[in-house]
N, C-alpha and C. Protein backbone atom coordinates (compact mmCIF):
# COMPACT_ATOMS: atom_id res chain seq x y z
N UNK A 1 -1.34 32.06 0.38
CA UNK A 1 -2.15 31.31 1.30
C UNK A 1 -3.56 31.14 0.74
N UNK A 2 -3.93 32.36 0.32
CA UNK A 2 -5.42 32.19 -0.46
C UNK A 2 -5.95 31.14 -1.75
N UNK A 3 -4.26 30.79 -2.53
CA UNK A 3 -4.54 30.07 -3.63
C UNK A 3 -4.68 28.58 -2.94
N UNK A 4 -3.78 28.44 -1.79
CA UNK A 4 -3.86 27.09 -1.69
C UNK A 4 -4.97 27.10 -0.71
N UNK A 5 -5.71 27.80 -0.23
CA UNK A 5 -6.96 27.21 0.56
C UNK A 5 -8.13 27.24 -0.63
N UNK A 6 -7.71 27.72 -1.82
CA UNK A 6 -9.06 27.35 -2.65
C UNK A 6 -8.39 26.11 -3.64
N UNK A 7 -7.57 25.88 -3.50
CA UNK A 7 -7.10 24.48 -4.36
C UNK A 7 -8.00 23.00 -3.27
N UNK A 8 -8.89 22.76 -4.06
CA UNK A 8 -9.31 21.22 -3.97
C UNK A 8 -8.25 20.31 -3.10
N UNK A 9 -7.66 19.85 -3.90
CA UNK A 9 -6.27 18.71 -3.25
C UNK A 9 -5.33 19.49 -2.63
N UNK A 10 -5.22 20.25 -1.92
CA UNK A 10 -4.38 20.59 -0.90
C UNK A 10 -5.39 21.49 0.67
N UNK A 11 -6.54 21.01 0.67
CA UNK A 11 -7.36 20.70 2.06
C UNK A 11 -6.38 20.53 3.33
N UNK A 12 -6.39 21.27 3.98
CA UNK A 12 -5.47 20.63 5.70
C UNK A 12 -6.79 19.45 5.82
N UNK A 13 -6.08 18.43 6.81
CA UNK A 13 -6.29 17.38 6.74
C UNK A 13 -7.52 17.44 8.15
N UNK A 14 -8.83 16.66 8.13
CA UNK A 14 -9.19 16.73 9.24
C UNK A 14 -8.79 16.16 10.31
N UNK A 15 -9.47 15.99 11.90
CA UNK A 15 -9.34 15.54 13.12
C UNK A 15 -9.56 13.95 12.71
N UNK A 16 -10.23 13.34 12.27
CA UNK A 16 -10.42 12.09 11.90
C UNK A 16 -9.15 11.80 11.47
N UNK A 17 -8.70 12.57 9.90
CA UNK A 17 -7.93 11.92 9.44
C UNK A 17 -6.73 12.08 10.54
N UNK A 18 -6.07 12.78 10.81
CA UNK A 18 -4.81 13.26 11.50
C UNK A 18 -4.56 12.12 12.57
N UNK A 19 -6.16 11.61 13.19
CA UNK A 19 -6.09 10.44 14.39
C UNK A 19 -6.02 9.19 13.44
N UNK A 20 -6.12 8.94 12.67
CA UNK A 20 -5.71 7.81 11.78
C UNK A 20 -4.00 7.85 11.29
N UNK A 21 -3.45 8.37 11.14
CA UNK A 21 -2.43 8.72 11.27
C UNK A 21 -1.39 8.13 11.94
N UNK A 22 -0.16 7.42 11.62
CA UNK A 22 0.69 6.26 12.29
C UNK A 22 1.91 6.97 12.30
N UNK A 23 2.68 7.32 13.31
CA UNK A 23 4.22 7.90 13.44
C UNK A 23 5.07 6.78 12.84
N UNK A 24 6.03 6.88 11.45
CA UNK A 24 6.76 6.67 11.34
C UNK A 24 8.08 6.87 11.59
N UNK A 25 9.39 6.12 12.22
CA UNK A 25 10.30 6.46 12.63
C UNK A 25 11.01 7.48 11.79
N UNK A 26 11.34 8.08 11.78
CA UNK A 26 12.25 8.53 10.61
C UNK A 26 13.85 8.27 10.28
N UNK A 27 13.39 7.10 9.57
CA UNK A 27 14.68 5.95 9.20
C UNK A 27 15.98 6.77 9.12
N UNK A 28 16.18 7.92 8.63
CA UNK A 28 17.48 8.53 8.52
C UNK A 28 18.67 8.63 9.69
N UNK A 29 17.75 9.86 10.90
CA UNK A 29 17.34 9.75 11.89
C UNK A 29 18.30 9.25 12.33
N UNK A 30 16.92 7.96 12.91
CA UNK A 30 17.40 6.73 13.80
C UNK A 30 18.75 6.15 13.03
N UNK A 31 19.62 6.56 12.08
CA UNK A 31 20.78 5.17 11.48
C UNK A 31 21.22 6.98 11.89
N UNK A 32 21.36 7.75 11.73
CA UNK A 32 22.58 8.98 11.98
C UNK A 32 22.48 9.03 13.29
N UNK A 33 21.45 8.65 14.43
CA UNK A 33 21.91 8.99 15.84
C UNK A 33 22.41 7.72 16.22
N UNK A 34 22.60 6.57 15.65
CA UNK A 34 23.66 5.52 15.87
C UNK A 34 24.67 5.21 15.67
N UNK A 35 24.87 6.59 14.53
CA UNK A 35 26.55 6.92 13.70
C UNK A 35 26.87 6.03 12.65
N UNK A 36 25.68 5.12 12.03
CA UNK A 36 26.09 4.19 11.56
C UNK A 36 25.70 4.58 10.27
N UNK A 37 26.70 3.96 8.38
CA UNK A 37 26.05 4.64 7.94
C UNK A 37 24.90 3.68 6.95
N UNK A 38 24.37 3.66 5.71
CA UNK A 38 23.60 3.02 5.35
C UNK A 38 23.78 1.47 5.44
N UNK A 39 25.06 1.15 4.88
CA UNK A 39 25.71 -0.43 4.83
C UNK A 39 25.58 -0.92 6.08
N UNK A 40 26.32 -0.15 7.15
CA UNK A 40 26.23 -0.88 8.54
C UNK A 40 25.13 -1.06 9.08
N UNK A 41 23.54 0.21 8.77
CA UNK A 41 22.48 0.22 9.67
C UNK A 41 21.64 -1.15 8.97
N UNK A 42 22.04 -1.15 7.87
CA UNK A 42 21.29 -2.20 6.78
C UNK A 42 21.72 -3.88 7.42
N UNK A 43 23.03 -3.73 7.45
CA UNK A 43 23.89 -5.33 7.57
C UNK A 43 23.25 -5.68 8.97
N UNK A 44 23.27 -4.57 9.72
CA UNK A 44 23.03 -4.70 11.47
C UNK A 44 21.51 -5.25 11.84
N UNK A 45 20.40 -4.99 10.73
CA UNK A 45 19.73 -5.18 11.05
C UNK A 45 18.66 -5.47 9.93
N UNK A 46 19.68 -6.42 9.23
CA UNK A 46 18.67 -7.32 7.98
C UNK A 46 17.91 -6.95 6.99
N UNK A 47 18.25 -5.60 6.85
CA UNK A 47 17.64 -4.64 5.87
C UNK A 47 18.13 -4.76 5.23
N UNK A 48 17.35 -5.47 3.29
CA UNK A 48 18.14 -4.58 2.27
C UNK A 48 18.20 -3.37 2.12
N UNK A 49 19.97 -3.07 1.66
CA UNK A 49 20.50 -1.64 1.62
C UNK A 49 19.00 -0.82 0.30
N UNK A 50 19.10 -1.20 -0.27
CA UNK A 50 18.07 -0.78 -1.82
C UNK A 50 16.30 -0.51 -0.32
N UNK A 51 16.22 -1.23 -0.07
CA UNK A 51 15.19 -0.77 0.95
C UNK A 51 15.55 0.26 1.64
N UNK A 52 16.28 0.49 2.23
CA UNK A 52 16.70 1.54 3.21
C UNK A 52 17.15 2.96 2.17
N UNK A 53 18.16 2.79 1.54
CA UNK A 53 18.18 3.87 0.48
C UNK A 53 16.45 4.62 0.12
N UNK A 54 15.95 3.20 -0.05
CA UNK A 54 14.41 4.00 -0.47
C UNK A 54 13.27 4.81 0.24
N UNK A 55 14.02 4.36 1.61
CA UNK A 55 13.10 4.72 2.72
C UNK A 55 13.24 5.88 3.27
N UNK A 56 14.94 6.38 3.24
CA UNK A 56 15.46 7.47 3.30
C UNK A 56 15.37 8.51 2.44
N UNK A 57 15.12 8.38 1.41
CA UNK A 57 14.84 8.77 0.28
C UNK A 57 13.49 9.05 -0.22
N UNK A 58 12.44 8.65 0.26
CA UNK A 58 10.90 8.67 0.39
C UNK A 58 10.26 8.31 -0.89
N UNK A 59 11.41 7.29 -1.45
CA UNK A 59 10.23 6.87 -2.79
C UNK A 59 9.61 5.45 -2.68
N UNK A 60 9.84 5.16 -1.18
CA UNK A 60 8.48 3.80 -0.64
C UNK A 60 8.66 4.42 0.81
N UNK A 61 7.52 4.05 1.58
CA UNK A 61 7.17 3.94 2.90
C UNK A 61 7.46 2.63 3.52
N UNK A 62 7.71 2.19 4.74
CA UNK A 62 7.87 0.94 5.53
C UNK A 62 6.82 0.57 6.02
N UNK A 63 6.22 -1.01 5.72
CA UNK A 63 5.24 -1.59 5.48
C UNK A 63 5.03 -1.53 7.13
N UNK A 64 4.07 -1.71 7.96
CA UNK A 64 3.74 -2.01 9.36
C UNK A 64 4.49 -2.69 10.00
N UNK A 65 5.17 -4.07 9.63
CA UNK A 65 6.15 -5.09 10.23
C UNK A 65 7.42 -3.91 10.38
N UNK A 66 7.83 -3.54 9.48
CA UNK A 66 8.83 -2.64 8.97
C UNK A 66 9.13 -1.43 10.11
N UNK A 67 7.96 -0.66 10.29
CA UNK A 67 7.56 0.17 11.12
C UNK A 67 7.91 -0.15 12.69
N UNK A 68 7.36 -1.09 12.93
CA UNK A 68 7.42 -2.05 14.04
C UNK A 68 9.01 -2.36 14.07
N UNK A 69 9.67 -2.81 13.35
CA UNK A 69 10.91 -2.75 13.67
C UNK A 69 11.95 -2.01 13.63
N UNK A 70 11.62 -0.46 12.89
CA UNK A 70 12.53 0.76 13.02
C UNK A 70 11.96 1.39 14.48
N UNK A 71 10.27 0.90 15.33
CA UNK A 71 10.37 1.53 16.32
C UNK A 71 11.40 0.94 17.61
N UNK A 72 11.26 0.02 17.24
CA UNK A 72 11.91 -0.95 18.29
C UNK A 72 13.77 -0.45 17.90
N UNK A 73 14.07 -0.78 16.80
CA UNK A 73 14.94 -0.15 17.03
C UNK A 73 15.58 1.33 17.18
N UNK A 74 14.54 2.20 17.27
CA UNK A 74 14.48 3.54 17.53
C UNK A 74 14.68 3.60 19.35
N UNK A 75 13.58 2.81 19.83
CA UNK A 75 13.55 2.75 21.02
C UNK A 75 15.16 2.10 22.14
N UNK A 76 15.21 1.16 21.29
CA UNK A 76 16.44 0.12 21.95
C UNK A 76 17.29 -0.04 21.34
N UNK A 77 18.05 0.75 20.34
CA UNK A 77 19.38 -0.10 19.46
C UNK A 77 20.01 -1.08 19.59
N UNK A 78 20.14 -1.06 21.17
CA UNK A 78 21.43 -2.15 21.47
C UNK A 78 20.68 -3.57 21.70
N UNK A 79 19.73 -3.72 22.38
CA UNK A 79 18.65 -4.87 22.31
C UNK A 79 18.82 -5.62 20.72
N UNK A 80 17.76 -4.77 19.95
CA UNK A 80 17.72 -4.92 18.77
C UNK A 80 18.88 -5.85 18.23
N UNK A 81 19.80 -4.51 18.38
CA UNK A 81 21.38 -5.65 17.60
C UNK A 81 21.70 -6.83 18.04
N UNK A 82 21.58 -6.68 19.39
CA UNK A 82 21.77 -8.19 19.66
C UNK A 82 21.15 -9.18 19.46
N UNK A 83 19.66 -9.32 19.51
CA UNK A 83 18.39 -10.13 19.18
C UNK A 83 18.68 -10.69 17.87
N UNK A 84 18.92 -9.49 16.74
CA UNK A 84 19.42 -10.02 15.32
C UNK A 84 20.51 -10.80 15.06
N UNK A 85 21.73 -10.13 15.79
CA UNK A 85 22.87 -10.85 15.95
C UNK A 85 22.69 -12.51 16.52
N UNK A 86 22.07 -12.59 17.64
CA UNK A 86 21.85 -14.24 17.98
C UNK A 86 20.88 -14.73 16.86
N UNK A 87 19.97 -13.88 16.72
CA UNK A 87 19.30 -14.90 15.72
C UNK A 87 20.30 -15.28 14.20
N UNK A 88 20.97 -14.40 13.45
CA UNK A 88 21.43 -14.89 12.92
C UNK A 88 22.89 -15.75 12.99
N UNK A 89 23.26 -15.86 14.29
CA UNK A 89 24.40 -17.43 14.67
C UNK A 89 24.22 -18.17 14.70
C-alpha cells in the first residue's frame, strides 16, 4: 500500500475528477443478461461484431453516441430491438 501511495501515476483520483466521470454500460453484461451471444447482440443491434469484441475486451471504449445506445439498450432491450428492427424494414 505504501509503494503505491508514493508512486506519482497511481494517485486515487480526486472529487472533481470522479464527478467528471460517465457510467459506462458494461457491454458484456448487458449482451449476457439478454442471453444473447456476441453475433446475435451485434446483428440485433447494428453493431459491428469487431466493435463489440473490442468493447468487451477493453481495447477501445464506446464513443458517447455508442454509450447512449448501450444505455438505452441496457435500460429497454425489447424497445430497442424493435426500433432497430423497423428501422431496418
Amino acid at each position: 500500500m505504501a509503494a503505491a501511495r508514493s508512486d506519482p501515476s497511481a494517485q486515487p483520483l480526486t472529487l472533481e475528477q470522479l464527478a467528471k466521470m460517465r457510467r459506462v454500460p458494461r457491454v458484456r453484461v448487458v449482451r449476457q443478461q439478454l442471453g444473447m451471444t456476441q453475433a446475435e447482440f451485434a446483428d440485433a443491434f447494428h453493431l459491428p461484431i469487431t466493435t463489440l469484441r473490442d468493447w468487451e475486451q477493453h481495447r477501445s471504449v464506446p464513443d458517447a453516441p455508442a454509450r447512449a445506445l448501450l444505455l438505452a439498450i441496457e435500460r429497454n432491450p425489447k424497445v430497442m430491438r424493435k426500433l432497430l428492427a423497423d428501422k431496418a424494414a
